[in-house]
PDB file of N, CA and C in Angstrom:
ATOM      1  N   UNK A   1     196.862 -28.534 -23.805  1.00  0.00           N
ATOM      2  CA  UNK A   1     198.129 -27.924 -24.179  1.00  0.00           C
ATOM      3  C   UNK A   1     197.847 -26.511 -24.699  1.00  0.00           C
ATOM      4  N   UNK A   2     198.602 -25.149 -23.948  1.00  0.00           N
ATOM      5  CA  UNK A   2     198.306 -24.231 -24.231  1.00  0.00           C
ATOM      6  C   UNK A   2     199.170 -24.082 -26.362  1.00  0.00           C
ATOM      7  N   UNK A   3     198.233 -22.679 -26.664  1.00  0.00           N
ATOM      8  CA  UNK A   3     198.943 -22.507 -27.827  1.00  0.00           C
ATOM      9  C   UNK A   3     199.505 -20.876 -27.774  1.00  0.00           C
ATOM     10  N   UNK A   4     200.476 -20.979 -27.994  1.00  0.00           N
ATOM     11  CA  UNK A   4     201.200 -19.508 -28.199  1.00  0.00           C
ATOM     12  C   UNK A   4     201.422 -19.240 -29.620  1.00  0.00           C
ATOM     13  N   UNK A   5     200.828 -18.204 -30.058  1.00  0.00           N
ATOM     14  CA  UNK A   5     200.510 -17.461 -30.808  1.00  0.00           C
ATOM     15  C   UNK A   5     201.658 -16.521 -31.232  1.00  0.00           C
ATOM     16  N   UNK A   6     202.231 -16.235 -32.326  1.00  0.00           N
ATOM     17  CA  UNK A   6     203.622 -15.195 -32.766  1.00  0.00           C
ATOM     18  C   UNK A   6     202.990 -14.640 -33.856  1.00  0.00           C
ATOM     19  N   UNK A   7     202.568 -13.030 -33.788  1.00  0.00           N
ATOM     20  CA  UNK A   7     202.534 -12.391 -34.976  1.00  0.00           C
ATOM     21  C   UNK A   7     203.783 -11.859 -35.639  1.00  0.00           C
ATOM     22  N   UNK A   8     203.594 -12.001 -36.999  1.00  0.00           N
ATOM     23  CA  UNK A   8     205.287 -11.533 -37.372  1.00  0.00           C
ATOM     24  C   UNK A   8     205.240 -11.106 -38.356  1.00  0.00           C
ATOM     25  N   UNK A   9     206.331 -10.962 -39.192  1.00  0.00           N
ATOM     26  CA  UNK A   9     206.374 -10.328 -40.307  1.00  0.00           C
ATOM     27  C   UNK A   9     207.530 -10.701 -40.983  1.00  0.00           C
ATOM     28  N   UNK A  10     207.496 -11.185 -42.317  1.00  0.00           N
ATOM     29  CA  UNK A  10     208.586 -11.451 -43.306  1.00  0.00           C
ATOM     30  C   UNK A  10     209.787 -10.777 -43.003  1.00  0.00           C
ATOM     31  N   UNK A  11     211.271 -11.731 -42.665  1.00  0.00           N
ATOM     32  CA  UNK A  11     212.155 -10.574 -42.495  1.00  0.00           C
ATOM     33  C   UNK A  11     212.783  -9.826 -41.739  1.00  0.00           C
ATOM     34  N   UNK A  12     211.774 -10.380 -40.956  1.00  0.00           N
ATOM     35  CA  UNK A  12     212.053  -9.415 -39.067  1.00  0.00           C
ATOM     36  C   UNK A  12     213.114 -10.222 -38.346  1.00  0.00           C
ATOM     37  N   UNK A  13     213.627  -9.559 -37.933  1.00  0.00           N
ATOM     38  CA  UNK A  13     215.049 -10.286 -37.106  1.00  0.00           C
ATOM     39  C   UNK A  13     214.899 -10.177 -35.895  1.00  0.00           C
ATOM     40  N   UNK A  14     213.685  -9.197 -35.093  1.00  0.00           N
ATOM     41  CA  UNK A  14     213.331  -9.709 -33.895  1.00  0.00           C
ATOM     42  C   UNK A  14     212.484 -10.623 -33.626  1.00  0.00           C
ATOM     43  N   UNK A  15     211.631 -10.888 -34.925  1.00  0.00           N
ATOM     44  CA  UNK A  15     210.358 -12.174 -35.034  1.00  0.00           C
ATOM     45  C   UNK A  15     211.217 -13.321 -35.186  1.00  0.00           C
ATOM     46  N   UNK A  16     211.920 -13.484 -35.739  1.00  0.00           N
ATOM     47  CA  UNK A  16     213.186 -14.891 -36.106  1.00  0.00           C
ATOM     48  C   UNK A  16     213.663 -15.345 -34.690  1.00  0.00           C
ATOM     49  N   UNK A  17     214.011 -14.351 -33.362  1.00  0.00           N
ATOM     50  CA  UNK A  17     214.600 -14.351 -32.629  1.00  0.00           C
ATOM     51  C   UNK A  17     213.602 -15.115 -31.539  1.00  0.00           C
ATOM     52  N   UNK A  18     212.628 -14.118 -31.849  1.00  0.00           N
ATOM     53  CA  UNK A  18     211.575 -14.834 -30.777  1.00  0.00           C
ATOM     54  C   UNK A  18     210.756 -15.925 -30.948  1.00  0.00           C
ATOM     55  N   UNK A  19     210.995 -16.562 -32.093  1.00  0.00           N
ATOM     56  CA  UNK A  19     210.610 -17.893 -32.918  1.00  0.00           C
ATOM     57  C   UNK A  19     211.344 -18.545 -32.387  1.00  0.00           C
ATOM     58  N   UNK A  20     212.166 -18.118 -32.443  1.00  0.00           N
ATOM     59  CA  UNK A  20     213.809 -19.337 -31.436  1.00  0.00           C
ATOM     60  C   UNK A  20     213.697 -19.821 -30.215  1.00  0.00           C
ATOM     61  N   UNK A  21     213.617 -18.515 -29.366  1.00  0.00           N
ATOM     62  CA  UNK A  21     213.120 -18.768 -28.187  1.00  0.00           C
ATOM     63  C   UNK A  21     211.820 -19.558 -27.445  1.00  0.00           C
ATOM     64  N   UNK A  22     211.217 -19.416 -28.580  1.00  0.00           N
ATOM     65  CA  UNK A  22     209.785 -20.254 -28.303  1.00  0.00           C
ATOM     66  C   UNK A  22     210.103 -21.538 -28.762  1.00  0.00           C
ATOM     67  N   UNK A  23     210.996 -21.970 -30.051  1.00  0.00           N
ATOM     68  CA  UNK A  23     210.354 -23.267 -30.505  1.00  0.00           C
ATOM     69  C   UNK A  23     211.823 -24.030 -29.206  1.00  0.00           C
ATOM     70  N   UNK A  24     212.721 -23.418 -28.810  1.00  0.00           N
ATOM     71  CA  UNK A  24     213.387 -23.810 -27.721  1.00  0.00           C
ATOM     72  C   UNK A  24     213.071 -24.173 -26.041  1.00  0.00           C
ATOM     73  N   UNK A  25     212.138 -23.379 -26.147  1.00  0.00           N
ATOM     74  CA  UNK A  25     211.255 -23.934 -24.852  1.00  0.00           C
ATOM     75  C   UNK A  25     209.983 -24.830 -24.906  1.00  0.00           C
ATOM     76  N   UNK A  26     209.522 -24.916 -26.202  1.00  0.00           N
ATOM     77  CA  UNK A  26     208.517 -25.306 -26.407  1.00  0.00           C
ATOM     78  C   UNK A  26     208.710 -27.158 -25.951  1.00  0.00           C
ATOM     79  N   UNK A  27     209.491 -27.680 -26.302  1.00  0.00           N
ATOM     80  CA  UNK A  27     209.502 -29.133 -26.032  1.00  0.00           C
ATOM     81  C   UNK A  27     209.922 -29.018 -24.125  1.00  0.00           C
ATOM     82  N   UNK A  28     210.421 -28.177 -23.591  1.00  0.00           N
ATOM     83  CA  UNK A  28     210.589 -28.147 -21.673  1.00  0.00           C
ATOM     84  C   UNK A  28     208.861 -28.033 -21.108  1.00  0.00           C
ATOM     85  N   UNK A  29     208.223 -26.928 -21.975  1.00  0.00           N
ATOM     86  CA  UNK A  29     207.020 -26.219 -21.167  1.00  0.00           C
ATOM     87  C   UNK A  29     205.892 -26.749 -21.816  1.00  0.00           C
ATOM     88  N   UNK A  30     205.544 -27.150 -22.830  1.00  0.00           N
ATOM     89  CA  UNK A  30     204.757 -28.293 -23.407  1.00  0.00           C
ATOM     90  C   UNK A  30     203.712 -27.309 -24.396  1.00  0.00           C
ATOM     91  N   UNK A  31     204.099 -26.436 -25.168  1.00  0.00           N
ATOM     92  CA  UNK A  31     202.653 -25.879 -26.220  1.00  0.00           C
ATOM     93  C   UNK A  31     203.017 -25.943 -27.191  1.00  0.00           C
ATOM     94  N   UNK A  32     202.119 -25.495 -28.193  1.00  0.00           N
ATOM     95  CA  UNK A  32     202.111 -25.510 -29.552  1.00  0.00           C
ATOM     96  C   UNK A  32     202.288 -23.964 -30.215  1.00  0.00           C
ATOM     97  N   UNK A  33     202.912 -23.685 -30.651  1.00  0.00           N
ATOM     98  CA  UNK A  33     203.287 -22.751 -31.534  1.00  0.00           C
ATOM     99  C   UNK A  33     202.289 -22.463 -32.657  1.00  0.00           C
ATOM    100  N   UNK A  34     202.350 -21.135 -33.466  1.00  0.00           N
ATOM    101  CA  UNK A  34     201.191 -21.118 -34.431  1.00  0.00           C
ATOM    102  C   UNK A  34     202.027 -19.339 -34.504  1.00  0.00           C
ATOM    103  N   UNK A  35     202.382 -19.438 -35.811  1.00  0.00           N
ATOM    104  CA  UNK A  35     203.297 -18.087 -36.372  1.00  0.00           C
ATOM    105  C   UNK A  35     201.907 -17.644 -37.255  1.00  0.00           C
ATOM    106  N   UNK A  36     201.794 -16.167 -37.601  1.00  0.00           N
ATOM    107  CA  UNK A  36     200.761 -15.482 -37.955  1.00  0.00           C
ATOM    108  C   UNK A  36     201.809 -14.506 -39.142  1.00  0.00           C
ATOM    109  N   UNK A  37     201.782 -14.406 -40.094  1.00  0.00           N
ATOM    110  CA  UNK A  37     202.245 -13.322 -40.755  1.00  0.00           C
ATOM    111  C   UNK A  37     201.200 -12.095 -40.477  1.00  0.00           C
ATOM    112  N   UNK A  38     201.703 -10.909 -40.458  1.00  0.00           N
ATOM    113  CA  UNK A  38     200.573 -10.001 -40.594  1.00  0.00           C
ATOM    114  C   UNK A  38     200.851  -9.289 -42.198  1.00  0.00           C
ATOM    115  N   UNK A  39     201.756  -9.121 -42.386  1.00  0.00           N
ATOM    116  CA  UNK A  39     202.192  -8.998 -43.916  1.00  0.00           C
ATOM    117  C   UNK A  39     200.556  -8.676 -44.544  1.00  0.00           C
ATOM    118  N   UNK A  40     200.418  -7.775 -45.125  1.00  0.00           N
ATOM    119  CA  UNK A  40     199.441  -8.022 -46.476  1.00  0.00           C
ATOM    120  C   UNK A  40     197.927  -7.765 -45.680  1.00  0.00           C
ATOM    121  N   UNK A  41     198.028  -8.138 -44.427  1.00  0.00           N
ATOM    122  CA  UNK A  41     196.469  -7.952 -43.582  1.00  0.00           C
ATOM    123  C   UNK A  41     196.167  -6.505 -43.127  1.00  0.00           C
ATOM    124  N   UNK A  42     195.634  -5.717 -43.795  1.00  0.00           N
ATOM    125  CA  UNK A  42     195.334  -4.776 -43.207  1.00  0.00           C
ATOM    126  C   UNK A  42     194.983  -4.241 -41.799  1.00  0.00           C
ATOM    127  N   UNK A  43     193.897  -4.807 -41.459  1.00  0.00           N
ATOM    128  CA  UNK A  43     193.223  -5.185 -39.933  1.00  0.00           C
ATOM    129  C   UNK A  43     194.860  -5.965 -38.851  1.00  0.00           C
ATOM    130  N   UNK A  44     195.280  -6.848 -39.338  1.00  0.00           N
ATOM    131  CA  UNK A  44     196.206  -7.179 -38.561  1.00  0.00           C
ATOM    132  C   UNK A  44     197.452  -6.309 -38.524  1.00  0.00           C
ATOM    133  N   UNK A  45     197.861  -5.627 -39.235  1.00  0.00           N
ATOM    134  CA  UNK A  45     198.533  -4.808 -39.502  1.00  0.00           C
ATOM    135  C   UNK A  45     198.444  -3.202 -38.875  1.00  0.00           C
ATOM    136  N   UNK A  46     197.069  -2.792 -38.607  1.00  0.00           N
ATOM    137  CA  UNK A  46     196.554  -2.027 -38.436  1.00  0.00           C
ATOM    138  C   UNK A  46     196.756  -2.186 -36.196  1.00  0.00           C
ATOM    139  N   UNK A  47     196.728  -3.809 -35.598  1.00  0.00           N
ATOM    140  CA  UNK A  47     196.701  -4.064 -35.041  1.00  0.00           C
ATOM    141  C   UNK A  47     197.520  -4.001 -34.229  1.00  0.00           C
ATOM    142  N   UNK A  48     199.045  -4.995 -34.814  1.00  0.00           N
ATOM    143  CA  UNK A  48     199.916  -4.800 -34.212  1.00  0.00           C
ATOM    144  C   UNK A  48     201.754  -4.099 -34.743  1.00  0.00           C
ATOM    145  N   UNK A  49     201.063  -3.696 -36.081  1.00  0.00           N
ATOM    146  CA  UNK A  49     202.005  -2.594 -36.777  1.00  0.00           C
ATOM    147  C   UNK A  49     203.161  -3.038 -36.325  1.00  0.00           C
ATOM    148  N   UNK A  50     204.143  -2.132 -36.038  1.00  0.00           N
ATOM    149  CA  UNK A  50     205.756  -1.457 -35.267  1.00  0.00           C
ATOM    150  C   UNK A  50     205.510  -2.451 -33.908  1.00  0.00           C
ATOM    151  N   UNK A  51     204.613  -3.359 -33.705  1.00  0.00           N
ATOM    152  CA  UNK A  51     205.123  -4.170 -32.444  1.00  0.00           C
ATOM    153  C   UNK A  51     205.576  -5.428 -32.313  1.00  0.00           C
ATOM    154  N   UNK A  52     205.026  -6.080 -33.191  1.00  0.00           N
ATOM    155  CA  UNK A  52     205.884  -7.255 -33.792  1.00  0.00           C
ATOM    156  C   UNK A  52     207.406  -7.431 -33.696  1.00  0.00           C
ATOM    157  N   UNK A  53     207.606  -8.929 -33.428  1.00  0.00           N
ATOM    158  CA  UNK A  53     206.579  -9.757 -32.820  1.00  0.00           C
ATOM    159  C   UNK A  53     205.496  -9.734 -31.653  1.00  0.00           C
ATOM    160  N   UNK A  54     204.277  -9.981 -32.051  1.00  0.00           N
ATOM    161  CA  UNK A  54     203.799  -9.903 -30.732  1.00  0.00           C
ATOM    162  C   UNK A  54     203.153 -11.343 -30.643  1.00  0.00           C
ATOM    163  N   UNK A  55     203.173 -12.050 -28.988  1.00  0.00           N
ATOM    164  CA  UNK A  55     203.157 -13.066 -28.411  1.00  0.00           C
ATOM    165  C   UNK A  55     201.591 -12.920 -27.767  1.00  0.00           C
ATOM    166  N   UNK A  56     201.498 -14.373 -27.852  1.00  0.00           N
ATOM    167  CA  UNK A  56     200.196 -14.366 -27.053  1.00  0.00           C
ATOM    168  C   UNK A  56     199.755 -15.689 -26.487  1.00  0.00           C
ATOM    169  N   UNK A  57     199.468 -16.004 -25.414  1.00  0.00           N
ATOM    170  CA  UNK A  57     199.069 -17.396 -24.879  1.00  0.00           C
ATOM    171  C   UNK A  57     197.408 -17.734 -24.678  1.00  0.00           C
ATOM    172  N   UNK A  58     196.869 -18.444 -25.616  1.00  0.00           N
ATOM    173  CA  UNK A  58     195.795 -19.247 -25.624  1.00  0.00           C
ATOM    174  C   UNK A  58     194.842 -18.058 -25.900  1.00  0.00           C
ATOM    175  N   UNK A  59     195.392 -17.170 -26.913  1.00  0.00           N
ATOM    176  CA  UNK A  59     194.739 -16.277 -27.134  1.00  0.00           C
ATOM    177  C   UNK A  59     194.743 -14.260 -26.165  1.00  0.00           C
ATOM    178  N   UNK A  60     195.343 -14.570 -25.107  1.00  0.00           N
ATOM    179  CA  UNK A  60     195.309 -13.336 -24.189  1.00  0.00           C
ATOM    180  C   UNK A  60     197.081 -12.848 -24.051  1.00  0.00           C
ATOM    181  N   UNK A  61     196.985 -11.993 -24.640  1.00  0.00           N
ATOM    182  CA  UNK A  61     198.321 -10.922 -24.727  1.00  0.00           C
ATOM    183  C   UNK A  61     199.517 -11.122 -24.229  1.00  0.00           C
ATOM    184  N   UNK A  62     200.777 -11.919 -24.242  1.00  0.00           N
ATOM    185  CA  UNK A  62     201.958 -11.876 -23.137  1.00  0.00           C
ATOM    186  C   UNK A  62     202.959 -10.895 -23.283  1.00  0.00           C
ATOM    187  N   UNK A  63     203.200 -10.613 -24.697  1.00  0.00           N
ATOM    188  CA  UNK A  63     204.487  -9.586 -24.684  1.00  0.00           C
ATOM    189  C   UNK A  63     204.543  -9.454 -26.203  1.00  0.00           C
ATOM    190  N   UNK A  64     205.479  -8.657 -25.984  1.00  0.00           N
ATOM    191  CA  UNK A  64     206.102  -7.635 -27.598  1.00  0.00           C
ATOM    192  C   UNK A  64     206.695  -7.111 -27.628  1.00  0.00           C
ATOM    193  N   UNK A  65     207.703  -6.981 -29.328  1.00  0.00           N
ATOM    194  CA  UNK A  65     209.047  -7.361 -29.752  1.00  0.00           C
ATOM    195  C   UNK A  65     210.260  -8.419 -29.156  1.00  0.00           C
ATOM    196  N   UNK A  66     210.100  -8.991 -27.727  1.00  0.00           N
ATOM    197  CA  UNK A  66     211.220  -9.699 -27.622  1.00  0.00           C
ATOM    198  C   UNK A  66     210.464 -10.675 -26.714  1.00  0.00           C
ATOM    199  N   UNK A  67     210.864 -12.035 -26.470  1.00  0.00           N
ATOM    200  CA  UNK A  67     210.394 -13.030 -26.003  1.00  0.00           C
ATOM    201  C   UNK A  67     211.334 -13.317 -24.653  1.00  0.00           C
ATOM    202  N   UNK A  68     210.963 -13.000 -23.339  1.00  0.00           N
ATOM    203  CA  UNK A  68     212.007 -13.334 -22.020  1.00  0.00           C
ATOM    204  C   UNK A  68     212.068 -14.690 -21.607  1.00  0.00           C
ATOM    205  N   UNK A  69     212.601 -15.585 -22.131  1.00  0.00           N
ATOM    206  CA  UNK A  69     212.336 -16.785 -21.588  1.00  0.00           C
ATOM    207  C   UNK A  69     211.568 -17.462 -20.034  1.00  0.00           C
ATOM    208  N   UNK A  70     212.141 -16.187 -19.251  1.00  0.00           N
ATOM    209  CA  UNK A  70     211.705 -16.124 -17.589  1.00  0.00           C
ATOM    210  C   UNK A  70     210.966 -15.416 -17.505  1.00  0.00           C
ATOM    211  N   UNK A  71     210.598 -14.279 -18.416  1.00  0.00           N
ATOM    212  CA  UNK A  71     208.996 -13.773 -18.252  1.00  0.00           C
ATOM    213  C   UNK A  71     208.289 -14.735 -18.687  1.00  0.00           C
ATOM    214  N   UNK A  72     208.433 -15.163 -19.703  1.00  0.00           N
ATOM    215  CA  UNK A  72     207.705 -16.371 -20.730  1.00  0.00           C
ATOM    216  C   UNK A  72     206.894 -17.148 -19.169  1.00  0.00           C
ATOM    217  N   UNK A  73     208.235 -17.951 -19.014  1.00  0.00           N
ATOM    218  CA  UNK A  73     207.801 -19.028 -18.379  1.00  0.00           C
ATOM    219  C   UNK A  73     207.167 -18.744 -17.116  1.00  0.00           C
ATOM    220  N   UNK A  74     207.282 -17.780 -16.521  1.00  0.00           N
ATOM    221  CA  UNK A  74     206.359 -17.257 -14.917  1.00  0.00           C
ATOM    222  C   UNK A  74     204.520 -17.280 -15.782  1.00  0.00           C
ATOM    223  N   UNK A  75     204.680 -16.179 -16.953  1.00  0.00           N
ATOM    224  CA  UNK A  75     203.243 -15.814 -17.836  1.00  0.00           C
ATOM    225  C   UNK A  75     203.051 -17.627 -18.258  1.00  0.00           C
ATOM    226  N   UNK A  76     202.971 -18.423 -18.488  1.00  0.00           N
ATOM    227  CA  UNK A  76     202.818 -19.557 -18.716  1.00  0.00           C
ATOM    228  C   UNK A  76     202.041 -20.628 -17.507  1.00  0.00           C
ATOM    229  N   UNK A  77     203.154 -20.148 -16.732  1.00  0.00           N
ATOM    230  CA  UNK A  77     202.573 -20.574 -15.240  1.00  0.00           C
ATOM    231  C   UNK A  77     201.585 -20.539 -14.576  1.00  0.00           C
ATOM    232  N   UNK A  78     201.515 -18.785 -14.796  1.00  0.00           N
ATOM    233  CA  UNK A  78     199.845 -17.800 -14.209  1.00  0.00           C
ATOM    234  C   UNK A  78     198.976 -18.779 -15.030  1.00  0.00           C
ATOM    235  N   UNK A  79     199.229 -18.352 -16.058  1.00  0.00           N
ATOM    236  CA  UNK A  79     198.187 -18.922 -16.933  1.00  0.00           C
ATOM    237  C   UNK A  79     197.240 -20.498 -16.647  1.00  0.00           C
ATOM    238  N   UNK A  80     198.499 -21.204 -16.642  1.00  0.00           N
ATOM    239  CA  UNK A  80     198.421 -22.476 -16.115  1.00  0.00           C
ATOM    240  C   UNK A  80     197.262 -22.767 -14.713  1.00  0.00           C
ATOM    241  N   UNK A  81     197.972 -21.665 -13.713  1.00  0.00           N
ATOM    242  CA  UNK A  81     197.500 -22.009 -12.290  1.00  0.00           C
ATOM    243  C   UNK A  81     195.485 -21.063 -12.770  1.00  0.00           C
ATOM    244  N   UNK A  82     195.321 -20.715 -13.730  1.00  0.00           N
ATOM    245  CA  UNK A  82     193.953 -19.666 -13.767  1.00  0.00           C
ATOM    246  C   UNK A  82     193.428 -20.908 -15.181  1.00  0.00           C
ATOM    247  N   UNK A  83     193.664 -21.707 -15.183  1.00  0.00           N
ATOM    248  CA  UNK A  83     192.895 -22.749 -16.553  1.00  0.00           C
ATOM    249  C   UNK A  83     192.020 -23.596 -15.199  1.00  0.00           C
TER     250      UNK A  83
END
């Protein structure tokens, strides 16, 4: 089961949004979720600053600030068909 990854930040109303979208597909497409504050982390902060939320599947990059459900799920797929 892949894990998708959400960096975020206290507060954010596009991180809330794309939390939604994920924990809404998450029981159709089958992964596990795992939210990251970057808040307070320098290095993480330093990382993905002003882009947050940023998404990531099983560790390798999918997108940032907004979550496409149909990008999602094609990037899920690739992924899938390259495991």
């Amino acid at each position: 089961m892949e894990l998708v990854t959400i960096y975020s930040r206290k507060e954010c109303h596009l991180c809330e949004e794309a939390l939604n979208v994920l924990q809404k597909l998450k029981d159709e497409l089958g992964f596990e979720i795992s939210e990251i504050f970057i808040d307070g982390d320098k290095e993480l902060e330093k990382k993905y600053g002003e882009q947050v939320p940023v998404t990531l599947i099983d560790g390798v990059h999918h997108d940032y600030w907004r979550v496409d459900p149909v990008r999602f799920k094609s990037s899920l797929e690739k992924h899938r068909l390259h495991q």
